[in-house]
C-alpha atoms as a PDB file:
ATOM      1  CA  UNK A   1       6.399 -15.880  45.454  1.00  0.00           C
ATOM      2  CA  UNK A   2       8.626 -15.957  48.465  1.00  0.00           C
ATOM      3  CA  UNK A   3      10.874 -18.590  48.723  1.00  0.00           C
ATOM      4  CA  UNK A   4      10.955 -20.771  52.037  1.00  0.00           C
ATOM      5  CA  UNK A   5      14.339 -20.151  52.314  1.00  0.00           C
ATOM      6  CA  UNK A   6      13.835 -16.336  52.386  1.00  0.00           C
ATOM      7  CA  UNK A   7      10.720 -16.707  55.264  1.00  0.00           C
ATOM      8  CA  UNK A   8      13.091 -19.007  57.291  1.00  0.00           C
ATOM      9  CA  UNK A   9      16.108 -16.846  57.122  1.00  0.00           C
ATOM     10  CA  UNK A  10      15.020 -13.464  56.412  1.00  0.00           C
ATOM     11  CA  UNK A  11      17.395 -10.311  55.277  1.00  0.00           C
ATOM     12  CA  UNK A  12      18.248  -8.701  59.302  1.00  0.00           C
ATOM     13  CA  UNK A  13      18.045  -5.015  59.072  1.00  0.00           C
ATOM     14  CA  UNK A  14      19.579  -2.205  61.340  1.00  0.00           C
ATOM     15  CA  UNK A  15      18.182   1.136  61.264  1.00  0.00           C
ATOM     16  CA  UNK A  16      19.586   4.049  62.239  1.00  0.00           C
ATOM     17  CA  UNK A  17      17.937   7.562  62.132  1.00  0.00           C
ATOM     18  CA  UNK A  18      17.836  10.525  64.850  1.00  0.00           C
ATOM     19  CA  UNK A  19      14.056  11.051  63.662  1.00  0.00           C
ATOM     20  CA  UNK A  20      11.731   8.766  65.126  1.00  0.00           C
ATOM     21  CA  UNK A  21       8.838   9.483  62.523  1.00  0.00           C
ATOM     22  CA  UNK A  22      11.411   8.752  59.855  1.00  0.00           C
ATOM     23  CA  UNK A  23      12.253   5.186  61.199  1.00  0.00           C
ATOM     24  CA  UNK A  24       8.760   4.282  62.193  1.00  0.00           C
ATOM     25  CA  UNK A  25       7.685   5.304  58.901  1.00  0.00           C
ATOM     26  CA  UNK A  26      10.506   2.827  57.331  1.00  0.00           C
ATOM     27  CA  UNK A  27       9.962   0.004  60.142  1.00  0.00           C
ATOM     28  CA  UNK A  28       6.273  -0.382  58.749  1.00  0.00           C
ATOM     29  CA  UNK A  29       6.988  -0.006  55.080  1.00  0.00           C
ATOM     30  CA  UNK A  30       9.428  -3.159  55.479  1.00  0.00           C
ATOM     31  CA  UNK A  31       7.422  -4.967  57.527  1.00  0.00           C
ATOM     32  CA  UNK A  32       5.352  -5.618  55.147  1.00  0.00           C
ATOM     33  CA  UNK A  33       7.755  -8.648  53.891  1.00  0.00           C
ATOM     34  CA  UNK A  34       8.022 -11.399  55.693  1.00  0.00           C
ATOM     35  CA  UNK A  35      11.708 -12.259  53.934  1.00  0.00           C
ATOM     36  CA  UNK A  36      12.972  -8.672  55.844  1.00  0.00           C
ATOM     37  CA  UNK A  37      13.322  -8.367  59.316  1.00  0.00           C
ATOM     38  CA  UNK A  38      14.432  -4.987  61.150  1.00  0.00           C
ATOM     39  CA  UNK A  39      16.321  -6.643  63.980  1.00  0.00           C
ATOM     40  CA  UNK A  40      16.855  -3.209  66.004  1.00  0.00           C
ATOM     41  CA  UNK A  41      17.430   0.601  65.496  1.00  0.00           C
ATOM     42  CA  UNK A  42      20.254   3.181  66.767  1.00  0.00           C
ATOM     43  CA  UNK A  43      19.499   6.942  66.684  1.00  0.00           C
ATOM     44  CA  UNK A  44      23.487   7.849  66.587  1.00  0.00           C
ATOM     45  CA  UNK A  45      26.130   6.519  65.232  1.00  0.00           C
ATOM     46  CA  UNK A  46      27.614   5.171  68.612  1.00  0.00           C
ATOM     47  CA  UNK A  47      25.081   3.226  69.522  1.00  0.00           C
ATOM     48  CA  UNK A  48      24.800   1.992  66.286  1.00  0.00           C
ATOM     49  CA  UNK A  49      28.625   0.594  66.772  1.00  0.00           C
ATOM     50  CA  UNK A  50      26.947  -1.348  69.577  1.00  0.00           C
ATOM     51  CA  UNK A  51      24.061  -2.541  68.198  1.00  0.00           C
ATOM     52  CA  UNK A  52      25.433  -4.071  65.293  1.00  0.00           C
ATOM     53  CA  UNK A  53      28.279  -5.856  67.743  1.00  0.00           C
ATOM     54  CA  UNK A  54      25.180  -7.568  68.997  1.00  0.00           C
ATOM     55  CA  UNK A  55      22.511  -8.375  66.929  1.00  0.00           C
ATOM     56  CA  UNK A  56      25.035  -8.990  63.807  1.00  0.00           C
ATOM     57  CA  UNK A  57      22.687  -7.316  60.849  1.00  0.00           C
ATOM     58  CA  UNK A  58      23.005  -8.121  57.213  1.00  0.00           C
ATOM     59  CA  UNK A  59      22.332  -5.065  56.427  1.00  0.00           C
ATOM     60  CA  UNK A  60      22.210  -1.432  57.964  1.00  0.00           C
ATOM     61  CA  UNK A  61      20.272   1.236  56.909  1.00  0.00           C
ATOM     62  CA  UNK A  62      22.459   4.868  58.267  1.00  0.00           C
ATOM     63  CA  UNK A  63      21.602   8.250  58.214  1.00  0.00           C
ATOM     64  CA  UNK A  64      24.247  10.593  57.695  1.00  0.00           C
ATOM     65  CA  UNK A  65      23.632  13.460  60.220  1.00  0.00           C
ATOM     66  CA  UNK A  66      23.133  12.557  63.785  1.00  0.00           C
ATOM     67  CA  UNK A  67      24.414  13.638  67.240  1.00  0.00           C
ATOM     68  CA  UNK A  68      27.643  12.636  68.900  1.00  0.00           C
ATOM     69  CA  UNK A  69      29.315  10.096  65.850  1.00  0.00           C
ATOM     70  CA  UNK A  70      27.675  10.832  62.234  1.00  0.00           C
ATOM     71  CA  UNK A  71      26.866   8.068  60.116  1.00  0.00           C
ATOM     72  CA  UNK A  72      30.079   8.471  57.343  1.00  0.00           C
ATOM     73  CA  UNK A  73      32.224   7.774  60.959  1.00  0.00           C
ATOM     74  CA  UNK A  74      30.153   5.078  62.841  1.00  0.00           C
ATOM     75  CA  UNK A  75      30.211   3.359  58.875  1.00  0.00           C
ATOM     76  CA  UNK A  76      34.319   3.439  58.951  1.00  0.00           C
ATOM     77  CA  UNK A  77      34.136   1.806  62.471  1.00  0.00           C
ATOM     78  CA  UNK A  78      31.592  -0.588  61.599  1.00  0.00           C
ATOM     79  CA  UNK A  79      33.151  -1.956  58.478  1.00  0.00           C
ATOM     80  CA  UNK A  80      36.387  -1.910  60.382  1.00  0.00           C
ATOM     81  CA  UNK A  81      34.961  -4.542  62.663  1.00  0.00           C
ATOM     82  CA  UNK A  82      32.617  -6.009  60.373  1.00  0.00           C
ATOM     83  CA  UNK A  83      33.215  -6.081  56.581  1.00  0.00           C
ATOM     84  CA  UNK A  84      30.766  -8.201  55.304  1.00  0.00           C
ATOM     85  CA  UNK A  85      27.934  -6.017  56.458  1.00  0.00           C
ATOM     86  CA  UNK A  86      26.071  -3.923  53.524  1.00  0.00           C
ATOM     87  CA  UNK A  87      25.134  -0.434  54.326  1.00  0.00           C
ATOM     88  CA  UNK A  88      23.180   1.724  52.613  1.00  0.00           C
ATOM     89  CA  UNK A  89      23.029   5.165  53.652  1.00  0.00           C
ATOM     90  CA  UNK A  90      19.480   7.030  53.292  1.00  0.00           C
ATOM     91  CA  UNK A  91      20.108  11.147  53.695  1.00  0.00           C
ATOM     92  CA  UNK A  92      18.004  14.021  52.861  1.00  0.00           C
ATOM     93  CA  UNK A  93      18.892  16.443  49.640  1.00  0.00           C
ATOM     94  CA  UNK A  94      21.242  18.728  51.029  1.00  0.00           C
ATOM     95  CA  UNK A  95      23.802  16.089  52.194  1.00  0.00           C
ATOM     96  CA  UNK A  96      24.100  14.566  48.670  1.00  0.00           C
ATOM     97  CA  UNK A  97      27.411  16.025  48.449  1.00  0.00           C
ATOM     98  CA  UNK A  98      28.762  13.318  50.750  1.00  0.00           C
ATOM     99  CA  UNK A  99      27.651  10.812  48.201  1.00  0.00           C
ATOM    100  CA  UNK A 100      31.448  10.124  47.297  1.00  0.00           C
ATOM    101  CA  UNK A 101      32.476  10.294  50.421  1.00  0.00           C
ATOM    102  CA  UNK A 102      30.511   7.210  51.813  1.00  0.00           C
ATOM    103  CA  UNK A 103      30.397   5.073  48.710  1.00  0.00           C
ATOM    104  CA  UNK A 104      34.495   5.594  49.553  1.00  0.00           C
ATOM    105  CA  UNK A 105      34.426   4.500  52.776  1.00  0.00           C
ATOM    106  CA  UNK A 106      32.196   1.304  52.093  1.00  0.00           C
ATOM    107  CA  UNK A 107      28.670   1.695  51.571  1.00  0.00           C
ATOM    108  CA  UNK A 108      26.909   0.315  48.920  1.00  0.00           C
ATOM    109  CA  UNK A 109      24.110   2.258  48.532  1.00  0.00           C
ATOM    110  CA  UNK A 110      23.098   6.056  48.835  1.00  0.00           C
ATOM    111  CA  UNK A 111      19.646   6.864  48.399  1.00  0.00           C
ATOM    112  CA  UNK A 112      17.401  10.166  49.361  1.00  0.00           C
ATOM    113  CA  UNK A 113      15.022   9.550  52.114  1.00  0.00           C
ATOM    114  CA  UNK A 114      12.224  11.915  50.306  1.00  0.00           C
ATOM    115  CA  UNK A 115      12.505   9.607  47.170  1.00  0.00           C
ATOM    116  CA  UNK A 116      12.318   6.377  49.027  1.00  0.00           C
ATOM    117  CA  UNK A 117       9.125   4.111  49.105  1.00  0.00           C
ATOM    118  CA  UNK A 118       8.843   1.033  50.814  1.00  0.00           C
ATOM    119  CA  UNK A 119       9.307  -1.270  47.284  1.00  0.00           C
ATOM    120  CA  UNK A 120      12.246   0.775  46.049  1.00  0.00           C
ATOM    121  CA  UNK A 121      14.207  -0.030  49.532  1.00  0.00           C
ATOM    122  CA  UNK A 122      12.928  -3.732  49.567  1.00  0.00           C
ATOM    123  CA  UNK A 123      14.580  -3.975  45.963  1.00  0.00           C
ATOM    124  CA  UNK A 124      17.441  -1.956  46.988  1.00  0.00           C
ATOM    125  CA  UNK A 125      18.032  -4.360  49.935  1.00  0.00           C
ATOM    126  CA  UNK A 126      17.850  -7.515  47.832  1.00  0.00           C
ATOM    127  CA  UNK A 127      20.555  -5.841  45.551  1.00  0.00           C
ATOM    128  CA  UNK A 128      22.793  -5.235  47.658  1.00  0.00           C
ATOM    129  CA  UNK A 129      22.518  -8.670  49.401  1.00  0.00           C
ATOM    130  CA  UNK A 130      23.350 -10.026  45.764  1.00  0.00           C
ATOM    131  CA  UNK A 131      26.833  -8.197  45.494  1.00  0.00           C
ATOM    132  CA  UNK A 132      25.259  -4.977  43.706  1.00  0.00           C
ATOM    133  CA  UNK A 133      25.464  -1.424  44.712  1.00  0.00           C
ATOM    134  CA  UNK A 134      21.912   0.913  44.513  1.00  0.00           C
ATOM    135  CA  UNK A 135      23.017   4.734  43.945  1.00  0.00           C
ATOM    136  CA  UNK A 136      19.503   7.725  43.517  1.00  0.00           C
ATOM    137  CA  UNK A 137      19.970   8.109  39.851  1.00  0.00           C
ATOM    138  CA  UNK A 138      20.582  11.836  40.570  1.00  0.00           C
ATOM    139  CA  UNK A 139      23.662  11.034  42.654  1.00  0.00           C
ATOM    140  CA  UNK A 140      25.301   9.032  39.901  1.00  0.00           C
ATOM    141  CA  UNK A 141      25.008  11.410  37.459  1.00  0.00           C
ATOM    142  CA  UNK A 142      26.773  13.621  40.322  1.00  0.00           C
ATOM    143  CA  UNK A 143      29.323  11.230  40.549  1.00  0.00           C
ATOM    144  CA  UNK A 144      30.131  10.861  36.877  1.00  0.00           C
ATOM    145  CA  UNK A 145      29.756  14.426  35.885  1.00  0.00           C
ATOM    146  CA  UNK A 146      32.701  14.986  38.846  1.00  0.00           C
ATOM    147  CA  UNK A 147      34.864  12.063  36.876  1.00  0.00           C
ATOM    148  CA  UNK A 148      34.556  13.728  33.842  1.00  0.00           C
ATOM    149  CA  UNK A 149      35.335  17.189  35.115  1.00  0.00           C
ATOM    150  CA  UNK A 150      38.625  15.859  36.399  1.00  0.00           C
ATOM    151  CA  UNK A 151      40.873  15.312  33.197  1.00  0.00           C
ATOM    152  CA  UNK A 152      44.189  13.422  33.721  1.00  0.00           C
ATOM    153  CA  UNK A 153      47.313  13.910  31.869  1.00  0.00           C
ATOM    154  CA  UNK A 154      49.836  11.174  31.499  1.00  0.00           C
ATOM    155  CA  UNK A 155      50.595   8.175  33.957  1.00  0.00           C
ATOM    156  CA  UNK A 156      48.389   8.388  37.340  1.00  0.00           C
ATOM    157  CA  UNK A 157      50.500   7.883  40.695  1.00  0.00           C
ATOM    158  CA  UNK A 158      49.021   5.861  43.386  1.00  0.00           C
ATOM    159  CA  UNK A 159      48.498   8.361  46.048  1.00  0.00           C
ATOM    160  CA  UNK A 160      48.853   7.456  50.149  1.00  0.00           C
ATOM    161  CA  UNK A 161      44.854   8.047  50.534  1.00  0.00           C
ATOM    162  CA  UNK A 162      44.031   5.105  47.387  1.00  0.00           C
ATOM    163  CA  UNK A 163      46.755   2.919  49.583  1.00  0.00           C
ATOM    164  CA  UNK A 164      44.939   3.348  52.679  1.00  0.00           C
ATOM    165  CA  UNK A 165      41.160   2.153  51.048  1.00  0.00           C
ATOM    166  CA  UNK A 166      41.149  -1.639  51.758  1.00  0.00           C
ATOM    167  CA  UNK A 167      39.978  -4.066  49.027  1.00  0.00           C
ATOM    168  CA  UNK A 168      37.895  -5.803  51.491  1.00  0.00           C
ATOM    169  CA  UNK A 169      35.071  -2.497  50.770  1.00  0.00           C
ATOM    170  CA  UNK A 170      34.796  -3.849  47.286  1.00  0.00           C
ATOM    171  CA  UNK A 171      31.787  -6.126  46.798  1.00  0.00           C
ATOM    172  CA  UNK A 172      32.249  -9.619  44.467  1.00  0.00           C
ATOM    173  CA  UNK A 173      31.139  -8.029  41.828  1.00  0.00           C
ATOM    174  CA  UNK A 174      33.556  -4.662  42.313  1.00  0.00           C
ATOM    175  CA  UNK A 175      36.172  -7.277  42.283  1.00  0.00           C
ATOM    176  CA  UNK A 176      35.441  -8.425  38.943  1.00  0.00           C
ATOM    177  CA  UNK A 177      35.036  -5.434  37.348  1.00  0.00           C
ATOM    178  CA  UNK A 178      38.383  -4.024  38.841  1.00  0.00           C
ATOM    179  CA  UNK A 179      39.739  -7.457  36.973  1.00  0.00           C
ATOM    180  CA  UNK A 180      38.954  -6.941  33.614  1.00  0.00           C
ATOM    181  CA  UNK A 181      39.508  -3.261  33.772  1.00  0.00           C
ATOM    182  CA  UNK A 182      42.946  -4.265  35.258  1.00  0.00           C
ATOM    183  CA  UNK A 183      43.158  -7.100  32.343  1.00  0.00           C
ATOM    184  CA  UNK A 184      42.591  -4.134  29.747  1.00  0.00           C
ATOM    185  CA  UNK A 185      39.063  -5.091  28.695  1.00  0.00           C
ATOM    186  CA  UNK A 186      37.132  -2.178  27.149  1.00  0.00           C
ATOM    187  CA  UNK A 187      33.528  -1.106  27.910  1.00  0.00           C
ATOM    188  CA  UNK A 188      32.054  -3.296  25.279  1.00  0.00           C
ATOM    189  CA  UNK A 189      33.980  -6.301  26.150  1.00  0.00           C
ATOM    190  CA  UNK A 190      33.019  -5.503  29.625  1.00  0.00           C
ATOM    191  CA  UNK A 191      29.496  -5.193  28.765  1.00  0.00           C
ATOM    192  CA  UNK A 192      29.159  -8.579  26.934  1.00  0.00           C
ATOM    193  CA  UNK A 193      30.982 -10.287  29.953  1.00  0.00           C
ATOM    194  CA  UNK A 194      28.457  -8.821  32.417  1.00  0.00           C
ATOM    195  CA  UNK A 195      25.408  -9.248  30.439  1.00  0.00           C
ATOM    196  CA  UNK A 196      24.629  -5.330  30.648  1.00  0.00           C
ATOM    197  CA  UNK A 197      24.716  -2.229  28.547  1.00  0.00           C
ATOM    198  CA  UNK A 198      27.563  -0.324  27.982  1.00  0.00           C
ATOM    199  CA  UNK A 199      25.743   2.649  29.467  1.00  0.00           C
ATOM    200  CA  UNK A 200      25.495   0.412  32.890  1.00  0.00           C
ATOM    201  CA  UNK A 201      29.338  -0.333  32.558  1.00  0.00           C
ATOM    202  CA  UNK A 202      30.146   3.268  32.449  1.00  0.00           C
ATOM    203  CA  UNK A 203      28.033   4.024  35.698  1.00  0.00           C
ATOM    204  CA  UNK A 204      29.675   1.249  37.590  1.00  0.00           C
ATOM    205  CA  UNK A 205      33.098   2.335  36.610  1.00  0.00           C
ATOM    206  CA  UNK A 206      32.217   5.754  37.470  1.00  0.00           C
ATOM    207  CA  UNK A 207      31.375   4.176  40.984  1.00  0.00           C
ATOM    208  CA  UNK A 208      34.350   1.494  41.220  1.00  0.00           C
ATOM    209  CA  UNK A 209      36.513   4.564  40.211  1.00  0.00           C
ATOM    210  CA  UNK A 210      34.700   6.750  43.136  1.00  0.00           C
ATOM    211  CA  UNK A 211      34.746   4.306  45.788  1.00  0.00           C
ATOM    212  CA  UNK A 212      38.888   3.708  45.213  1.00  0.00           C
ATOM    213  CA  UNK A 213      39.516   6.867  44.644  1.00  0.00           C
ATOM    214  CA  UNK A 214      41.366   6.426  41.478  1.00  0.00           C
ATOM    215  CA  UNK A 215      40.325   8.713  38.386  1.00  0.00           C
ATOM    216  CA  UNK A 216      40.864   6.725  35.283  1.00  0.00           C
ATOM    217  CA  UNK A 217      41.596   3.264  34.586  1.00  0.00           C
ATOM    218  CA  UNK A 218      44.743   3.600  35.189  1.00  0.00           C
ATOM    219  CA  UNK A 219      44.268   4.492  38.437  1.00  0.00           C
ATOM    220  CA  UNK A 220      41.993   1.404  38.898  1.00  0.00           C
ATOM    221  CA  UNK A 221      45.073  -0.418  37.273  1.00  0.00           C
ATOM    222  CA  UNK A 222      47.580   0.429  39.410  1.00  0.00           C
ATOM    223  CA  UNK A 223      45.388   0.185  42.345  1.00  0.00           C
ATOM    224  CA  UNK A 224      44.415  -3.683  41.869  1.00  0.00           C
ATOM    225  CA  UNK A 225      48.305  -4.262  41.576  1.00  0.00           C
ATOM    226  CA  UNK A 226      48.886  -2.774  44.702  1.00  0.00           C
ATOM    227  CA  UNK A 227      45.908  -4.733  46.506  1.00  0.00           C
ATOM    228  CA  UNK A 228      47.238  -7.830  44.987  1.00  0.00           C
ATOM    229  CA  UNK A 229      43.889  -8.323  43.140  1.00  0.00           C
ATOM    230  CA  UNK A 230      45.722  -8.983  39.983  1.00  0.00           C
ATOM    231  CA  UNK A 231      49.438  -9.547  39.057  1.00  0.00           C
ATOM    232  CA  UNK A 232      51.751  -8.851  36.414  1.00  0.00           C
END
């Protein structure tokens, strides 16, 4: 059951899609809960810029491909001005290859518009409002075959591009994680800690790792030093 909470102050969505079938078809499917309100919709990236400037969503939904700014851009710009906002991008099969590329440049979720039904992105929603990140299971497995293709030898230098991705993309829980990996903990430590498998640990680290652009924890190491996340 709903909370009153939840009816009283309900999750504000932005949509933004250059298909109009697309986001009627996702307008209705949300609608459907009262503790979820689409608040507007944008059909490029530039307007999206505008729209979120004024209706202040929790939470945008962004297609990748669209006319005049793409969504990977108008999400750089809108995090930029607006950190706290959670965006999940929702793009069609043959853009999954910019999977990394978002989830670097801030957004929490990337899911394939074929494979999404209305409960899946009402769950997805309330996880990322929680501090939690919702990834197609197909993309992860993209993400961490791609980690464990690239083998590093020896000490791993902080590199300009890692310096130039802010900590304030990480969520809460990204923040811990990058702790005890920082702190030395070890997947089963880190597993116990969270209250998860160790399975789950490796997928998050495989997206913590993505989204910082570090390869190994030593990466992630030097990285939180550098963002003053932990000290010495």
């Amino acid at each position: 059951m709903q909370s009153q909470d939840n009816l009283d102050n309900p999750i504000r969505i932005l949509l933004v899609d250059d298909n109009d079938v697309f986001r009627a078809g996702v307008q209705i499917a949300l609608q459907s809960d009262a503790s979820i309100q689409v608040v507007g919709d944008a059909t490029r990236g530039d307007i999206a810029i505008t729209k979120t400037l004024e209706l202040d969503p929790d939470v945008i939904l962004m297609d990748i491909q669209m006319p005049i700014m793409n969504g990977i851009e108008a999400t750089i710009d809108i995090l930029k001005r607006r950190p706290t906002i959670k965006i999940i991008m929702l793009t069609s099969l043959d853009e999954k290859g910019q999977a990394m590329q978002a989830l670097q440049n801030g957004a929490v979720g990337f899911l394939y518009k074929d494979a999404v039904s209305g409960d899946y992105l009402k769950n997805g929603i309330r996880t990322v409002m929680q501090g939690g990140s919702i990834v197609h299971p197909e993309i992860l497995q993209q993400i961490n075959e791609e980690a464990v293709a690239k083998p590093v030898a020896g000490p791993v230098k902080v590199t300009t591009s890692e310096l130039d991705i802010p900590p304030s993309i990480l969520s809460e829980a990204e923040i811990s994680l990058l702790k005890l990996v920082a702190h030395g903990a070890e997947n089963k430590h880190i597993a116990t800690e969270l209250g998860v498998s160790p399975k789950t640990v490796t997928n998050k680290l495989s997206m913590l790792f993505t989204k910082i652009n570090v390869s190994n924890r030593v990466g992630a190491t030097k990285y939180a030093l550098r963002a003053g996340i932990v000290s010495l």
